[in-house]
Protein backbone atom coordinates (compact mmCIF):
# COMPACT_ATOMS: atom_id res chain seq x y z
CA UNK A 1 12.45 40.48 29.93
CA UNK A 2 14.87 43.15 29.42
CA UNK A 3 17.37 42.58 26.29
CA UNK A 4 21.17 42.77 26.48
CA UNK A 5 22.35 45.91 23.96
CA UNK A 6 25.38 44.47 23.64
CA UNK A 7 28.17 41.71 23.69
CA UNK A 8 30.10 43.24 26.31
CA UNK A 9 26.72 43.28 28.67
CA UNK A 10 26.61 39.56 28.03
CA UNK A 11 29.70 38.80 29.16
CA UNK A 12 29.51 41.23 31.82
CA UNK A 13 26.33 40.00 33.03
CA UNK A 14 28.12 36.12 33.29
CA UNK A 15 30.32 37.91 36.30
CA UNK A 16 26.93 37.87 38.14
CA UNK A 17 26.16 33.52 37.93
CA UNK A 18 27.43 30.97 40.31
CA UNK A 19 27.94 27.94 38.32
CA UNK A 20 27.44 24.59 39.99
CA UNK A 21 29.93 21.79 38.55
CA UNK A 22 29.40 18.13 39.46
CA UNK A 23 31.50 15.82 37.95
CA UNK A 24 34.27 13.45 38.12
CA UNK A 25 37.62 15.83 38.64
CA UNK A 26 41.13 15.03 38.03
CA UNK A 27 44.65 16.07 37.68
CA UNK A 28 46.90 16.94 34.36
CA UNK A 29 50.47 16.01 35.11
CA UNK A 30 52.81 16.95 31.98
CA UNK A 31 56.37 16.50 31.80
CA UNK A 32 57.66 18.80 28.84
CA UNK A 33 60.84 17.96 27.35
CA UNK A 34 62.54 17.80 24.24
CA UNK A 35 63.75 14.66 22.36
CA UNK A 36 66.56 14.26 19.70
CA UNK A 37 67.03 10.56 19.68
CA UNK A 38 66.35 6.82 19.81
CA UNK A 39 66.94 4.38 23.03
CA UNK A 40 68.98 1.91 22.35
CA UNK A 41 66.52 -0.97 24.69
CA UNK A 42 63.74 -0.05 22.45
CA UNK A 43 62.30 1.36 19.17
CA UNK A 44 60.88 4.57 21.90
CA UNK A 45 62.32 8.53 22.36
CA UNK A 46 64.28 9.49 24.95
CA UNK A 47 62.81 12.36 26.30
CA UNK A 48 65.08 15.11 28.42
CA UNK A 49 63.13 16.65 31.35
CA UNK A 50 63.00 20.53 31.07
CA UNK A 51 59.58 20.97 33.28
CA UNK A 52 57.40 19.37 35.08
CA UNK A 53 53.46 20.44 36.21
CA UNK A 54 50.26 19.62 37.16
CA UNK A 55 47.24 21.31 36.22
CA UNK A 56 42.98 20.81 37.46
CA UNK A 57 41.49 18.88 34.89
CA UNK A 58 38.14 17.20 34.20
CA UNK A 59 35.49 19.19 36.07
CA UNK A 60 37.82 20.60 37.54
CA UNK A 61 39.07 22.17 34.49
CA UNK A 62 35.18 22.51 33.94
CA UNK A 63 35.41 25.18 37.02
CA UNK A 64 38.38 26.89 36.07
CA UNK A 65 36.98 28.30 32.46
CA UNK A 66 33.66 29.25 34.29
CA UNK A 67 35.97 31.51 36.65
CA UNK A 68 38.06 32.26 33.55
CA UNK A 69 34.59 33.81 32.00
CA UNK A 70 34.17 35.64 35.33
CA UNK A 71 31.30 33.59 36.90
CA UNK A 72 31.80 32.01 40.26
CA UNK A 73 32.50 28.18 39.89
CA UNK A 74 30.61 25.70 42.65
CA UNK A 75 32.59 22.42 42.33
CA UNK A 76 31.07 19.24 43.89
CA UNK A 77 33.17 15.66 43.42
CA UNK A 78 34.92 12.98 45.49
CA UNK A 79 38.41 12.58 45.50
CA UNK A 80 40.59 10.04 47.18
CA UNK A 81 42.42 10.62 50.57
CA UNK A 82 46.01 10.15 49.04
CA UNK A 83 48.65 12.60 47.99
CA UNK A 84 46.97 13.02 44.49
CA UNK A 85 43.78 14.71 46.01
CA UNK A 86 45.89 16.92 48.80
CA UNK A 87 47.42 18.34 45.49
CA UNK A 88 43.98 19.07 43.85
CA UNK A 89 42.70 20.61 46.72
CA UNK A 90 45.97 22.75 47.07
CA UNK A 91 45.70 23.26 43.22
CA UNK A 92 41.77 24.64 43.83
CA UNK A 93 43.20 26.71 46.76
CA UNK A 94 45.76 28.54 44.85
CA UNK A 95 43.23 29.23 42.00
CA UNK A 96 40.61 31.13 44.95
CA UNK A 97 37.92 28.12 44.45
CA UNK A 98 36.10 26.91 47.19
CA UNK A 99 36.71 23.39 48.07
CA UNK A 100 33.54 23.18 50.11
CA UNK A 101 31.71 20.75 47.68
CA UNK A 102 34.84 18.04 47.55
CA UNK A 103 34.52 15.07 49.58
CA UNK A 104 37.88 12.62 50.18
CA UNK A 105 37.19 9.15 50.65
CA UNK A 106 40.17 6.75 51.66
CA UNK A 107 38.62 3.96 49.62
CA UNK A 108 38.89 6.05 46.58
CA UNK A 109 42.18 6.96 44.18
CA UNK A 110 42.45 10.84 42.56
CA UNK A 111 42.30 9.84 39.09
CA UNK A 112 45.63 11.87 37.47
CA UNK A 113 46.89 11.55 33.88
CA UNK A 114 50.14 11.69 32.96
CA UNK A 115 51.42 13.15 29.71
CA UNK A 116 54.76 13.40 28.07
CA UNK A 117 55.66 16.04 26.00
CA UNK A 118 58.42 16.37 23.60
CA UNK A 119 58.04 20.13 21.57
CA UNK A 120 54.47 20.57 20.80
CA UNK A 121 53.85 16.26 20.73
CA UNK A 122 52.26 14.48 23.22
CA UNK A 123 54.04 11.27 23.02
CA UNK A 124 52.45 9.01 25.93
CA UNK A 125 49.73 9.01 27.91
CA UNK A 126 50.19 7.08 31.51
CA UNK A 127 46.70 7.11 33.55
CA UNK A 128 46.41 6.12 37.33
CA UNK A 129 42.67 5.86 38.19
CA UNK A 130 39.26 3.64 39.27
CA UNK A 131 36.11 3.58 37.67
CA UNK A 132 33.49 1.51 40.03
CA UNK A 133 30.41 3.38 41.59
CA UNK A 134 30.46 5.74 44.89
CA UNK A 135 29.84 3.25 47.77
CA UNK A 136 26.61 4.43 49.72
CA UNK A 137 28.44 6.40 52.60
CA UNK A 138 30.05 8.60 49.92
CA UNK A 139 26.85 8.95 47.63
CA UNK A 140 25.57 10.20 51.19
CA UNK A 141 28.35 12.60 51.47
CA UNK A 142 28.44 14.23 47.75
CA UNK A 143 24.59 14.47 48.35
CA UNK A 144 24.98 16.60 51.24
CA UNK A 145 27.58 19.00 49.60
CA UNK A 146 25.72 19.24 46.28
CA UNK A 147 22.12 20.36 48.63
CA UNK A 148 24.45 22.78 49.73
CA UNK A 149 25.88 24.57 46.66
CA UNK A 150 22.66 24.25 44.60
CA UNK A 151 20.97 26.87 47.22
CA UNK A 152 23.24 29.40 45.58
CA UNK A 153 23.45 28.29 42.01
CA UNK A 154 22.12 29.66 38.71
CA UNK A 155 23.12 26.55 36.81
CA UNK A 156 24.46 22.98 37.29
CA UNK A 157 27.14 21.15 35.15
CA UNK A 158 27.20 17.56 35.40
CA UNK A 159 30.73 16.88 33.74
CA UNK A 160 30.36 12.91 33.33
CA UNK A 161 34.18 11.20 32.88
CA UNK A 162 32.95 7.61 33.36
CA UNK A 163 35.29 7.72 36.35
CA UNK A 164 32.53 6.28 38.89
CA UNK A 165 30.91 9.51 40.52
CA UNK A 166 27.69 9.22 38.45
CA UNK A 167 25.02 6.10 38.28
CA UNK A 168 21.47 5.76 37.23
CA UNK A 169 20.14 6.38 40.86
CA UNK A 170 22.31 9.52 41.48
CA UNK A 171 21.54 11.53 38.18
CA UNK A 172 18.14 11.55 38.58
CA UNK A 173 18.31 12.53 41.92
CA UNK A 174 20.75 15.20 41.38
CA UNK A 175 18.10 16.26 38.45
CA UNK A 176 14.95 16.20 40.51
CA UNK A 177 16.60 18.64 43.32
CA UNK A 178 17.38 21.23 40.53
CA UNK A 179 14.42 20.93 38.75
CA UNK A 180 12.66 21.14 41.82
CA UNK A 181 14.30 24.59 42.07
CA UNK A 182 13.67 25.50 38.62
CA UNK A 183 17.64 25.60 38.53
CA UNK A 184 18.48 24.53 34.57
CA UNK A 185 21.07 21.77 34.02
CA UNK A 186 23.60 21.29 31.42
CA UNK A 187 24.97 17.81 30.67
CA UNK A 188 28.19 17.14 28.91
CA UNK A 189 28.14 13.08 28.95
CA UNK A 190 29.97 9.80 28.78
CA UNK A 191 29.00 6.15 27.60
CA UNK A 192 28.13 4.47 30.37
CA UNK A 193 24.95 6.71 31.40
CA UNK A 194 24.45 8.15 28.53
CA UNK A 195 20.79 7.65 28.39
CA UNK A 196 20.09 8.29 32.42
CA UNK A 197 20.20 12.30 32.28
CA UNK A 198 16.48 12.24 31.42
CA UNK A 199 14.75 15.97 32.13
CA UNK A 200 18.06 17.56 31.75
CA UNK A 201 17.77 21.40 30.31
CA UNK A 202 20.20 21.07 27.80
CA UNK A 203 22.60 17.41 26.83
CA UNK A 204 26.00 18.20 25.16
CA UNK A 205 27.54 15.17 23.62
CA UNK A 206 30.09 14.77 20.42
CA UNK A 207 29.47 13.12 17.84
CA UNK A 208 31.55 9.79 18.73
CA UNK A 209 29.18 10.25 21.86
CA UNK A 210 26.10 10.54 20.25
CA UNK A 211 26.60 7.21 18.05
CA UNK A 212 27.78 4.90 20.95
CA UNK A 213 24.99 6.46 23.30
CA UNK A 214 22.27 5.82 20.90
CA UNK A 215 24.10 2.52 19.37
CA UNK A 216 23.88 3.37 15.90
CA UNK A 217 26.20 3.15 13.28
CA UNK A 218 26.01 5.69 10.26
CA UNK A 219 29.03 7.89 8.02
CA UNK A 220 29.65 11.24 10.12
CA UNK A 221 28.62 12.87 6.46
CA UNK A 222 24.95 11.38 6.49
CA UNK A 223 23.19 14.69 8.11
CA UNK A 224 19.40 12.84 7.74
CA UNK A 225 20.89 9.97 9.92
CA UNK A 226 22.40 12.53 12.57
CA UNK A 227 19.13 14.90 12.61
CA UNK A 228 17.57 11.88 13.24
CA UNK A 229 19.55 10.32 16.04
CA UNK A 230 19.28 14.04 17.90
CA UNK A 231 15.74 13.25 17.34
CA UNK A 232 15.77 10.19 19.39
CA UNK A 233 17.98 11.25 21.46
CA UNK A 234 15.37 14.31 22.17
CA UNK A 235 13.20 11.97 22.65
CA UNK A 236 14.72 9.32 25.04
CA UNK A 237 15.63 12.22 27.34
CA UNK A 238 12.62 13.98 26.76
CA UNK A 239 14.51 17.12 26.55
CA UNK A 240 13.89 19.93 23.24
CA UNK A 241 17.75 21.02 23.63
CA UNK A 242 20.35 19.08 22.40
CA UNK A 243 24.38 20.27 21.32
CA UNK A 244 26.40 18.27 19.77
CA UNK A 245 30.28 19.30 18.95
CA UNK A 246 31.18 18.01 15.39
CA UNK A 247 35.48 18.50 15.69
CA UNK A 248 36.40 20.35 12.60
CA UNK A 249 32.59 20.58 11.24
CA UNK A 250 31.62 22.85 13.91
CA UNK A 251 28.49 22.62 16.11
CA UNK A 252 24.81 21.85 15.60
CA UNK A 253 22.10 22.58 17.94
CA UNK A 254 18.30 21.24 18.29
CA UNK A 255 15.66 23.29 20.05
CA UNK A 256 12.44 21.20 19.51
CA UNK A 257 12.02 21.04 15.64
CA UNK A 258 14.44 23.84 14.86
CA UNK A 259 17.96 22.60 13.80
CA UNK A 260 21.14 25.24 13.29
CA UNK A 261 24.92 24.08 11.57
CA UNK A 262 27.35 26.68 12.55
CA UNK A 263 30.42 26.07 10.81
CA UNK A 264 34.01 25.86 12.88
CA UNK A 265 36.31 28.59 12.32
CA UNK A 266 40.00 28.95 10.47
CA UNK A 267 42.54 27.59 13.25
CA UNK A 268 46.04 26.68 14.21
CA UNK A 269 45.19 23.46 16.24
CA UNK A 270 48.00 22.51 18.36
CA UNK A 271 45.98 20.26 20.93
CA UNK A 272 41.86 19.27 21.20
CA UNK A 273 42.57 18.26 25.07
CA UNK A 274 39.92 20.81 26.89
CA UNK A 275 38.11 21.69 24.48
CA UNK A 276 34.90 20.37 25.47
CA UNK A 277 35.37 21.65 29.06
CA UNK A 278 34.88 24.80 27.40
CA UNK A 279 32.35 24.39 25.37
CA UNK A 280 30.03 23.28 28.31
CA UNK A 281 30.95 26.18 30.29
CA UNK A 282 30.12 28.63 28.00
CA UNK A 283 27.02 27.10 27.19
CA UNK A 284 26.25 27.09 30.67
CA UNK A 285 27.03 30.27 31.08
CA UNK A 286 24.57 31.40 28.36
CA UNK A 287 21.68 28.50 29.44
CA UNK A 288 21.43 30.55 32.66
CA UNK A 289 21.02 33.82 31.19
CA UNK A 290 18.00 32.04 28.95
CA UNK A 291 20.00 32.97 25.51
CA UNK A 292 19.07 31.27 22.56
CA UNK A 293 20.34 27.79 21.79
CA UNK A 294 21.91 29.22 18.34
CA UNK A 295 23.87 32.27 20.14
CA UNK A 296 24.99 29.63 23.01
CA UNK A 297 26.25 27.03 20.21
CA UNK A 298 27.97 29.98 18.63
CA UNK A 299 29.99 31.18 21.50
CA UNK A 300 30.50 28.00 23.27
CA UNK A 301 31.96 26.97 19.89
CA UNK A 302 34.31 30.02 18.93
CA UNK A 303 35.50 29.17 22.84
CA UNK A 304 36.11 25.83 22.16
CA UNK A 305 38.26 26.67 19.23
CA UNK A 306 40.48 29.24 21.24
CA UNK A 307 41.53 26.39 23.22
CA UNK A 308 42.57 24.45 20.90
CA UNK A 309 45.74 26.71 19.74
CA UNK A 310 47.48 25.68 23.00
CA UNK A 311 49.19 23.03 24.26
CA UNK A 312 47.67 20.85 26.86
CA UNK A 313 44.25 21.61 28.97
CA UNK A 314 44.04 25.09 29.38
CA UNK A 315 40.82 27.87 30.42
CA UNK A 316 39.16 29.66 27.84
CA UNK A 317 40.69 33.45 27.63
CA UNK A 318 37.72 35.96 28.09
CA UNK A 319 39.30 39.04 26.54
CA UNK A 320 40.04 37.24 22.67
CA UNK A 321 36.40 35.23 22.99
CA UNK A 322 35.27 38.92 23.62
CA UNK A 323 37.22 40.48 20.72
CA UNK A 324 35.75 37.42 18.39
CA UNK A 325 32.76 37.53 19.10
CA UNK A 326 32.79 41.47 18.27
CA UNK A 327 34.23 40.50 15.31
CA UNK A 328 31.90 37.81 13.40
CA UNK A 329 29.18 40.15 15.12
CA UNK A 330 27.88 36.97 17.08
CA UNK A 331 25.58 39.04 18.97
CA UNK A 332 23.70 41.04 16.21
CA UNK A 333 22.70 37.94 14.29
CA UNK A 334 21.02 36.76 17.73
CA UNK A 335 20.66 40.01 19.58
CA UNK A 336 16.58 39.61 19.57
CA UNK A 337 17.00 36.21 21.51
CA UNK A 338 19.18 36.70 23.99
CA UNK A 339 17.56 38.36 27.02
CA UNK A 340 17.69 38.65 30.63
């Protein structure tokens, strides 16, 4: 195995991976505007429309910050048949991503979320969406499409939003047909089947996550009771790789018995909203190039914090990771374990 000799052949090398993203996809209206007083029928702003948008979110969001890193996204997911999905699919369109992986089912709704924006504060949050299980005919269908796209991928993303596209049954499926193909899998998880990813390559949850997931209950401060719930966790899912996102602590990353902190850096945070799309991308990104889990926690989390100096759910931006990266020398401390 032939070692990268530099940053800039890392990233160049991610222009080479399709990335396979499963997950439950969804759209991010926003109506900016700007508010300067107080309606009179209740104690609430009244907020003057200057734009309005809609943006790819969820794994969909997922996709666009793997193209954004200059890999080729693979995005799998059912949508409704309603107006809401026609938009999504228009939105992947415009953005040159194949929609060949979506399936539209007329018994489901496009799950959209609808923010209002006032300056650089969110003030509401209006969400339109369902959250049962896939009914057999469309497990069927999302099968079929996922076969499809893992023939040509390097990694999968399962991007779990608790919206309904993931049970028990389907994970492990989805799992056996990549391991079966020695194709690596990165997890980025939700409540509900938290604990059904077993045999995954690599589970990314946050903290909050982590403590629901598991069930326990301990002060985010206590590191011997996290190291020891990512223990259990390893354990549970019989997996050696484990990331977990810590907000404004940083990252920490298992592999087996070896444990690394890497602390978050200096920033202007304007809004989290993204930020773990990111993260799982980029670590990803690195999984499939076999980098080592403390070079993938470091990039995935200097990513991450780029995001977070804009407003709303936006992709990661290649060039400044690039340029940061150079900077805090991320790829000497790890040069010897990162290899292709």
């Amino acid at each position: 195995m032939n070692q990268f000799s530099s940053i800039e052949s890392v990233f160049s090398a991610f222009e080479s991976l399709q990335v396979l993203i499963i997950g439950d996809v969804m759209i991010d209206s926003y109506l900016w505007g700007k508010s300067t007083r107080i309606s009179p029928e209740a104690p609430v702003p009244i907020v003057n429309v200057l734009k309005r948008e809609i943006r790819m979110g969820g794994a969909a969001n997922v996709a666009l910050n793997v193209q954004a890193m200059g890999a080729t996204p693979l995005l799998c997911s059912v949508i409704g048949d309603d107006k809401d999905g026609g938009d999504l699919l228009r939105l992947m369109e415009e953005k040159g991503l194949s929609v060949e992986g979506m399936v539209q089912s007329p018994e489901r709704v496009t799950t959209i979320k609808h923010r209002i924006i006032a300056g650089a504060q969110q003030l509401l949050r209006v969400d339109s969406e369902i959250e049962y299980n896939l009914a057999e005919h469309e497990e069927r269908h999302l099968e079929e499409r996922y076969l499809k796209l893992l023939a040509k991928a390097d990694v999968v993303i399962f991007e779990d939003y608790d919206k309904g596209l993931f049970s028990e049954r389907n994970i492990q499926r989805f799992l056996q047909l990549a391991n079966e193909q020695n194709i690596p899998s990165v997890v980025d998880p939700k409540k509900k089947n938290f604990l059904s990813y077993t045999g995954c390559t690599l589970f990314k949850p946050n903290l909050k996550e982590l403590k629901e997931g598991l069930k326990l209950d301990f002060a985010d401060e206590s590191l011997p009771a996290f190291e020891e719930a990512v223990e259990e966790l390893q354990h549970q899912l019989h997996t050696s790789q484990v990331l977990v996102t810590l907000s404004e602590r940083g990252v920490f990353v298992a592999d087996g018995a070896e444990k690394t902190y890497i602390e978050a850096h200096r920033r202007s945070i304007s809004d989290v909203s993204g930020a773990g799309d990111t993260v799982i991308s980029i670590a990803a990104l690195c999984i499939a190039l076999k980098a080592s889990l403390p070079f993938v926690a470091g990039l995935s989390n200097l990513g991450g914090g780029l995001v977070c100096e804009q407003v709303g759910v936006v992709p990661v931006n290649k060039q400044k990771l690039l340029e940061e990266a150079k900077q805090i020398e991320l790829f000497d401390k790890h040069e010897h374990r990162v290899t292709q």
